[in-house]
Protein backbone atom coordinates (compact mmCIF):
# COMPACT_ATOMS: atom_id res chain seq x y z
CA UNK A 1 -22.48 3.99 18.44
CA UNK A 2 -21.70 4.17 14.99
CA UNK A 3 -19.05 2.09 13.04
CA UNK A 4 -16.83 2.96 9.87
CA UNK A 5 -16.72 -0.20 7.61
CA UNK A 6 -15.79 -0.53 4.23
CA UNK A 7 -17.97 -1.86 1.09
CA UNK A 8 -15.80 -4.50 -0.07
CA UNK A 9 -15.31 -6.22 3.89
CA UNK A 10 -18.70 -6.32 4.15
CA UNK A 11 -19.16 -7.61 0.85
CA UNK A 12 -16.78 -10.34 1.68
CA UNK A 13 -18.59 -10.93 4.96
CA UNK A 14 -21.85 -11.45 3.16
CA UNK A 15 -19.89 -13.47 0.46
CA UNK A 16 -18.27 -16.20 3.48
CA UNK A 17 -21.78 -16.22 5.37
CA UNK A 18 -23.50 -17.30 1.93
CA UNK A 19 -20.36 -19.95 1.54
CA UNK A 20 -20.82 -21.59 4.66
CA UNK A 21 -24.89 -21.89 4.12
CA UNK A 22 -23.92 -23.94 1.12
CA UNK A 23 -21.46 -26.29 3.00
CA UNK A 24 -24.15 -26.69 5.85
CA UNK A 25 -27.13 -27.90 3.29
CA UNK A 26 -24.65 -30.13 2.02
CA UNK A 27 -22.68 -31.49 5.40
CA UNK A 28 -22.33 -35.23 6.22
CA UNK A 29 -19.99 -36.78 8.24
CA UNK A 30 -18.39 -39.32 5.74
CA UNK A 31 -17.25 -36.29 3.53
CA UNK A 32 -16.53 -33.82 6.68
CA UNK A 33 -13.84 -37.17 7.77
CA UNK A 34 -12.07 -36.71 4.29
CA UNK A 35 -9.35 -34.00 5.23
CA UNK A 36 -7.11 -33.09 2.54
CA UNK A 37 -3.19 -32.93 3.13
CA UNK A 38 -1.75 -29.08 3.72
CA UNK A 39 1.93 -30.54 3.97
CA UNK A 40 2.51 -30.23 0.07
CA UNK A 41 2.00 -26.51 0.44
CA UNK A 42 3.86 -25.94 3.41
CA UNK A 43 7.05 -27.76 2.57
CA UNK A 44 6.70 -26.17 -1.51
CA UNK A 45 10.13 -24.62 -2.43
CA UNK A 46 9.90 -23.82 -5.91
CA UNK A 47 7.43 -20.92 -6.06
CA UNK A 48 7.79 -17.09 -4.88
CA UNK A 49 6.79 -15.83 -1.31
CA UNK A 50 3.85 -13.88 -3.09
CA UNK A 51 2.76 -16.87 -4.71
CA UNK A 52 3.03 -19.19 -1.89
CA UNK A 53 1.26 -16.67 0.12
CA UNK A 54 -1.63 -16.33 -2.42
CA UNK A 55 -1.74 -20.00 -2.18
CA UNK A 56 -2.05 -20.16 2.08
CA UNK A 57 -4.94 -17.47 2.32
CA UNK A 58 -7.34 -19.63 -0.30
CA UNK A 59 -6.32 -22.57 1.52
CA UNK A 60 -7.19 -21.02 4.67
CA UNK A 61 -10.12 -19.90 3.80
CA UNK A 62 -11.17 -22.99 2.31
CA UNK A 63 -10.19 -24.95 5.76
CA UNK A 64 -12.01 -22.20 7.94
CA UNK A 65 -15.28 -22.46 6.30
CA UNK A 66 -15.23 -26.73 5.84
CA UNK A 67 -14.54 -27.11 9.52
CA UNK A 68 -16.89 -24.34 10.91
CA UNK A 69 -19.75 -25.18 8.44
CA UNK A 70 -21.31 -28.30 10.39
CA UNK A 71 -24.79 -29.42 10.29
CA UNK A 72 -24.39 -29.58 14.51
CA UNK A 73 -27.42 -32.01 14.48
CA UNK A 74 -25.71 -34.98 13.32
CA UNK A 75 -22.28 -33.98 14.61
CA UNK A 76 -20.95 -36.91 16.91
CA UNK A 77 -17.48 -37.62 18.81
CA UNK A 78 -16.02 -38.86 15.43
CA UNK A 79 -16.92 -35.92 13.70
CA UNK A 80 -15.29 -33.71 16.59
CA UNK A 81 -12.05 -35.84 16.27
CA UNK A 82 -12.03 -34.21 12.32
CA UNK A 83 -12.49 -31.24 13.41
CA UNK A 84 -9.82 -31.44 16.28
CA UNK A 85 -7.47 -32.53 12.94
CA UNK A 86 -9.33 -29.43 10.78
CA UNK A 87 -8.27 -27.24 13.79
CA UNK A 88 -4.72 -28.44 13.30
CA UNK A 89 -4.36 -27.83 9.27
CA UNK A 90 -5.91 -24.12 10.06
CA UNK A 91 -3.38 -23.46 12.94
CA UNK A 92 -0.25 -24.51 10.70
CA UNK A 93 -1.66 -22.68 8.12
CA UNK A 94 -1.73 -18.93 10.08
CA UNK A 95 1.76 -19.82 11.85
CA UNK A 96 2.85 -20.33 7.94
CA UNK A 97 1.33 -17.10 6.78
CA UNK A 98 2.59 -15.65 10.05
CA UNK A 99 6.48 -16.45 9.18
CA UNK A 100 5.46 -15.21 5.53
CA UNK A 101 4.13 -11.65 6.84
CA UNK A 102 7.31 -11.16 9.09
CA UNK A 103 9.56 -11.96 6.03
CA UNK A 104 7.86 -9.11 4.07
CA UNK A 105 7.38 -6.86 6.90
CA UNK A 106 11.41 -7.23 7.64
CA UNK A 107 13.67 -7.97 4.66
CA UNK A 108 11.50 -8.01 1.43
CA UNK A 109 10.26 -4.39 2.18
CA UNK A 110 14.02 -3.29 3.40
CA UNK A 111 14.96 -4.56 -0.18
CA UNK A 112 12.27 -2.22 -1.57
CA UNK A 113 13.57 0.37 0.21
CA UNK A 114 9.65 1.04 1.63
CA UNK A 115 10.21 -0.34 5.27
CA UNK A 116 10.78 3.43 6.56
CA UNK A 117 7.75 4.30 5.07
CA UNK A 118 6.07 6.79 7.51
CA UNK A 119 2.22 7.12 7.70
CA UNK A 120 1.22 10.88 7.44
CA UNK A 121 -1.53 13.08 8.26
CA UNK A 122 -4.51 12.96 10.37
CA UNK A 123 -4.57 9.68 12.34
CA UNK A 124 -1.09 8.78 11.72
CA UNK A 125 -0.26 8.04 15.63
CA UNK A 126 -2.89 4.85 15.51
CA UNK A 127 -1.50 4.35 11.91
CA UNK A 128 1.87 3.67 12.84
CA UNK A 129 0.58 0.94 15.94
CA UNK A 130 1.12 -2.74 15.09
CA UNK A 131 -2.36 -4.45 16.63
CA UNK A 132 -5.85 -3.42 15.84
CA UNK A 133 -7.17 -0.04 17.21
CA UNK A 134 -10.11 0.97 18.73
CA UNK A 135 -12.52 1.25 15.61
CA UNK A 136 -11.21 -1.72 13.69
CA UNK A 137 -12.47 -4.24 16.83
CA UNK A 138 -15.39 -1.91 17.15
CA UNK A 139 -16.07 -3.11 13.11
CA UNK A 140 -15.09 -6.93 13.97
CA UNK A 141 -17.49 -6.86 16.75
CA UNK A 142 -20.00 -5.52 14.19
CA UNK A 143 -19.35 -7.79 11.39
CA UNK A 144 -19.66 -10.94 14.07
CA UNK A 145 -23.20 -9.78 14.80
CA UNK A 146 -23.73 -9.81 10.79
CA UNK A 147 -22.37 -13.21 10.74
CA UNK A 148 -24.58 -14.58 13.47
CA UNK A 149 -27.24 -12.88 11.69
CA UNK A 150 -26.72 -14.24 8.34
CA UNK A 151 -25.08 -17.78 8.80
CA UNK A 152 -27.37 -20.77 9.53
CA UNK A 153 -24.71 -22.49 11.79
CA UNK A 154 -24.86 -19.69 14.66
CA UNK A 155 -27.24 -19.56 16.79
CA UNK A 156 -29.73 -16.21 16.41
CA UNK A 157 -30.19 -16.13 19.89
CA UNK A 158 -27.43 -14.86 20.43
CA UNK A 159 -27.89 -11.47 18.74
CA UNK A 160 -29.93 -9.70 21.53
CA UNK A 161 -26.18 -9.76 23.48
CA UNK A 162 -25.08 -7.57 21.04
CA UNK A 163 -25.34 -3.85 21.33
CA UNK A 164 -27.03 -2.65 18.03
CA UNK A 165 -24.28 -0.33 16.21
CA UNK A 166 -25.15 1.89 12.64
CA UNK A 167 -22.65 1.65 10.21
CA UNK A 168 -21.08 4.41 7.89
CA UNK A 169 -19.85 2.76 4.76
CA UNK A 170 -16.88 3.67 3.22
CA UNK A 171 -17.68 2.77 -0.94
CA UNK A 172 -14.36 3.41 -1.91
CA UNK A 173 -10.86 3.73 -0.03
CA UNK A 174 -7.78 5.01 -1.50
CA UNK A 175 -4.76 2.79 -1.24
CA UNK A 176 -1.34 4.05 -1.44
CA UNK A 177 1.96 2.66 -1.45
CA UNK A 178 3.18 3.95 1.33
CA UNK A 179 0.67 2.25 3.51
CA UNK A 180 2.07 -1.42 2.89
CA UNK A 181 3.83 -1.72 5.88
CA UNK A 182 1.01 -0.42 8.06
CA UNK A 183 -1.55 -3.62 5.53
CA UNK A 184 1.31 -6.06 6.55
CA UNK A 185 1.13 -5.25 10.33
CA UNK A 186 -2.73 -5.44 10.19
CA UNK A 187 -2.61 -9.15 8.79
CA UNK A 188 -0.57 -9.82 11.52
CA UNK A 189 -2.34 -8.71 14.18
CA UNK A 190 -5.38 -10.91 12.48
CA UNK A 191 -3.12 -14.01 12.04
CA UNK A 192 -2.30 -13.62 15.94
CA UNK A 193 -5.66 -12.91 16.95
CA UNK A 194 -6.71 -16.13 14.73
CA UNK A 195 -3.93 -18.05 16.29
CA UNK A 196 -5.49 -17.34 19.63
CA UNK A 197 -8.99 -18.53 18.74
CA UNK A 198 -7.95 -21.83 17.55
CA UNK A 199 -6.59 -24.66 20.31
CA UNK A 200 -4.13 -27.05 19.68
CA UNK A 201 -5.74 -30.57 18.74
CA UNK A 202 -5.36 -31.57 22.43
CA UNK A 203 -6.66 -28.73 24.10
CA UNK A 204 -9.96 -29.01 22.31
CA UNK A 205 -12.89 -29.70 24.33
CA UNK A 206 -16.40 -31.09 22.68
CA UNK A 207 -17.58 -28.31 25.22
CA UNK A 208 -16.31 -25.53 22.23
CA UNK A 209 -20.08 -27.22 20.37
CA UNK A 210 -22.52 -26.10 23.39
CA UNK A 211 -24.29 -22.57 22.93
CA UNK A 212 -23.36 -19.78 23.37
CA UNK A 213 -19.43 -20.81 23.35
CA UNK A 214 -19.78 -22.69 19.57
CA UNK A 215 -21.39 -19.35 18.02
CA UNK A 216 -18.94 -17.11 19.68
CA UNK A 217 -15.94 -18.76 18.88
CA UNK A 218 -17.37 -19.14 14.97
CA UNK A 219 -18.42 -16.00 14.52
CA UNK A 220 -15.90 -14.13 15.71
CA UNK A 221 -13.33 -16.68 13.68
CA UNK A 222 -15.00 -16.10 10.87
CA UNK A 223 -14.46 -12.33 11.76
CA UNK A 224 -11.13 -12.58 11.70
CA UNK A 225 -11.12 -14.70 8.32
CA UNK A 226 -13.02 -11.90 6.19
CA UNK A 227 -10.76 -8.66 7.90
CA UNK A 228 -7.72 -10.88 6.76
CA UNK A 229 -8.76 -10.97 3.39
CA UNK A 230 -9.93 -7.96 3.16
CA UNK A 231 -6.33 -6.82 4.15
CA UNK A 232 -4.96 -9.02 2.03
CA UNK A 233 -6.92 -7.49 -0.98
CA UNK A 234 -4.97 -4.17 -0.35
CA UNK A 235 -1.84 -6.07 -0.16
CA UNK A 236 -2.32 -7.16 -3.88
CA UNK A 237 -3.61 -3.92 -5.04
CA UNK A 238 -0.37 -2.56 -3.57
CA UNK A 239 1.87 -4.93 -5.05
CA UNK A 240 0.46 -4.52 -8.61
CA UNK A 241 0.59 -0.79 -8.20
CA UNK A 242 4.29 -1.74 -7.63
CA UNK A 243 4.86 -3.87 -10.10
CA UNK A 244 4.08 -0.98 -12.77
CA UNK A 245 6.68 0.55 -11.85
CA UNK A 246 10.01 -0.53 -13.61
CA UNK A 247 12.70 -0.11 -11.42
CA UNK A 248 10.52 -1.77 -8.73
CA UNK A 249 9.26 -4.64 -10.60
CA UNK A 250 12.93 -5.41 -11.76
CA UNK A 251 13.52 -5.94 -8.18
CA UNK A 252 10.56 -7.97 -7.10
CA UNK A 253 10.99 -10.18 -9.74
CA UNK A 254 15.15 -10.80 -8.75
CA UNK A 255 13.80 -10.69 -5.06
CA UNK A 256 11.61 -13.66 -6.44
CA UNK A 257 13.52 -15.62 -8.87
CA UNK A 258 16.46 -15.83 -6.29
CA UNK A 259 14.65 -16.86 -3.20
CA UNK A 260 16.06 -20.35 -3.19
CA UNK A 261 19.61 -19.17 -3.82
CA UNK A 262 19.32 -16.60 -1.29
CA UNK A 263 18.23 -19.69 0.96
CA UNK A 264 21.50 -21.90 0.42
CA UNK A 265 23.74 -19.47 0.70
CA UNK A 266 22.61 -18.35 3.80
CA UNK A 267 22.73 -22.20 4.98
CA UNK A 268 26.20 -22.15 4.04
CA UNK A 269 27.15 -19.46 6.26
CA UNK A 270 25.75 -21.43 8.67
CA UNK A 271 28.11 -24.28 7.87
CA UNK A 272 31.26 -22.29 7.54
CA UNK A 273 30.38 -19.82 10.82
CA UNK A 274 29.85 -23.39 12.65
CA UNK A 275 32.86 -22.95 14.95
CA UNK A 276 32.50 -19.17 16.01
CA UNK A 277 28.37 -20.08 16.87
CA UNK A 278 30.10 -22.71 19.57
CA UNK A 279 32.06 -19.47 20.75
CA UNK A 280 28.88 -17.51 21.31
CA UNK A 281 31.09 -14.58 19.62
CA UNK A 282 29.54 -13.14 16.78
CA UNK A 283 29.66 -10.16 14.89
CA UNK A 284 26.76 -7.61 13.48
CA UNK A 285 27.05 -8.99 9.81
CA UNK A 286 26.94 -12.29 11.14
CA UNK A 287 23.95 -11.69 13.68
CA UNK A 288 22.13 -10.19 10.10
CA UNK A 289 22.80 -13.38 8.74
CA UNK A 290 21.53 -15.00 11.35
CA UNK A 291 18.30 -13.13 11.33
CA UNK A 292 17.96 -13.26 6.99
CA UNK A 293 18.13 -17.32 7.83
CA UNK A 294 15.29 -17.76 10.41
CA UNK A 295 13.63 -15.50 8.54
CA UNK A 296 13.47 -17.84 5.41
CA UNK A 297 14.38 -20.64 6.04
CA UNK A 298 10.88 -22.07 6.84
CA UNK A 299 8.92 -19.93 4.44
């Protein structure tokens, strides 16, 4: 069975695989126990959506390949309580970029007047659906097998339980406008996949470091990591193709500049539509409201 990739997600692939060789050589547990704080990016106010989110995916990135890049020889139970507390910064982090992602799926693009965007053309059917089709796990399945292939942390064992696929690189893809909404979806189906790989602090079990379950789990994490950025690099290809044009950076840039304002008003609707909430009586502009709110509010 053959598999469509593209250049630039394998090149990331080999890019993270190379990353993570570096962090084992260099692993120790006193430095693995340092964990930096992610609530100073979480809780930050006073920069744009696209910014912030910019800011999340290197962060992710960074915790995904610190905690997964262990030297599993002198990994002990104190070094699996950092990780349970690495497992917890990465988890916040995706439900973050998750709230982010519905934001600009919903309102940001409704602003842009692109959320009615319609895929066209061959393929458009599986274009238009919100998860990952067929040949896109077909290529994540492929690029864990590269992973366990080329990172020192998983075990190479494990590659004979992999069906051997060929691969038809794509060198170059053409990315249009239209297709944001459909790149948006995509990273959110990742983000949810990613979710699902990583358990709550308490729910981890030191039985997630035997083989085969520990190179599994990695690989197919790290998966996930690499087809998110490689998403994500289409995102911001899209939005500078946007930005070149006037009208539409004119209103990225007021969409930007008056997130916070947008953000207190709407909390003062809340305050003055206090009484008819207690009613359970409201109206459709209300109910939008509503919806702009718990859309923001924790971005």
């Amino acid at each position: 069975m053959r598999v469509v990739i593209n250049q630039r997600h394998l090149s990331l692939n080999r890019r993270l695989a190379r990353e993570s060789n570096k962090l084992v050589k260099r692993f120790n547990n006193k430095s693995y126990s340092k964990i930096g704080d992610i609530e100073s990016i979480l809780l930050k106010r006073d920069i744009s959506v696209e910014k912030k989110k910019s800011m999340l995916v290197k962060k992710l990135h960074e915790a995904v390949t610190t905690a997964f890049s262990i030297d599993k020889k002198n990994f002990n139970k104190n070094t699996f309580e950092s990780l349970k507390k690495r497992l917890d910064i990465i988890r916040r982090t995706v439900i973050r970029l998750r709230s982010i992602n519905y934001y600009l799926e919903t309102m940001f693009l409704e602003d842009l007047r692109l959320s009615k965007t319609k895929a066209k053309g061959k393929g458009s059917r599986l274009k238009l659906q919100n998860g990952l089709v067929r040949n896109e796990l077909e290529a994540l399945e492929y690029i864990a097998y590269r992973l366990i292939e080329e990172a020192v942390v998983l075990d190479k064992r494990l590659l004979k339980e992999y069906k051997h696929k060929e691969k038809d690189v794509i060198k170059r893809e053409k990315i249009e406008i239209k297709d944001i909404g459909l790149i948006l979806r995509k990273e959110s189906a990742a983000l949810e996949h990613l979710e699902a790989k990583l358990p709550p602090p308490k729910a981890a079990s030191v039985s997630l470091m035997k083989e085969p379950t520990f190179t599994h789990w990695v690989a197919r994490v790290f998966a996930l990591l690499s087809y998110l950025e490689h998403m994500y690099g289409k995102e911001s290809v899209i939005f500078s193709k946007l930005k070149k044009n006037k009208a539409t950076r004119t209103k990225i840039n007021r969409k930007i500049i008056h997130i916070m304002k947008e953000r207190a008003r709407l909390l003062k609707v809340m305050q003055e539509k206090a009484v008819s909430m207690k009613k359970f009586r409201m109206d459709s502009k209300l109910r939008k409201e509503l919806h702009n709110l718990t859309t923001t509010i924790a971005l």
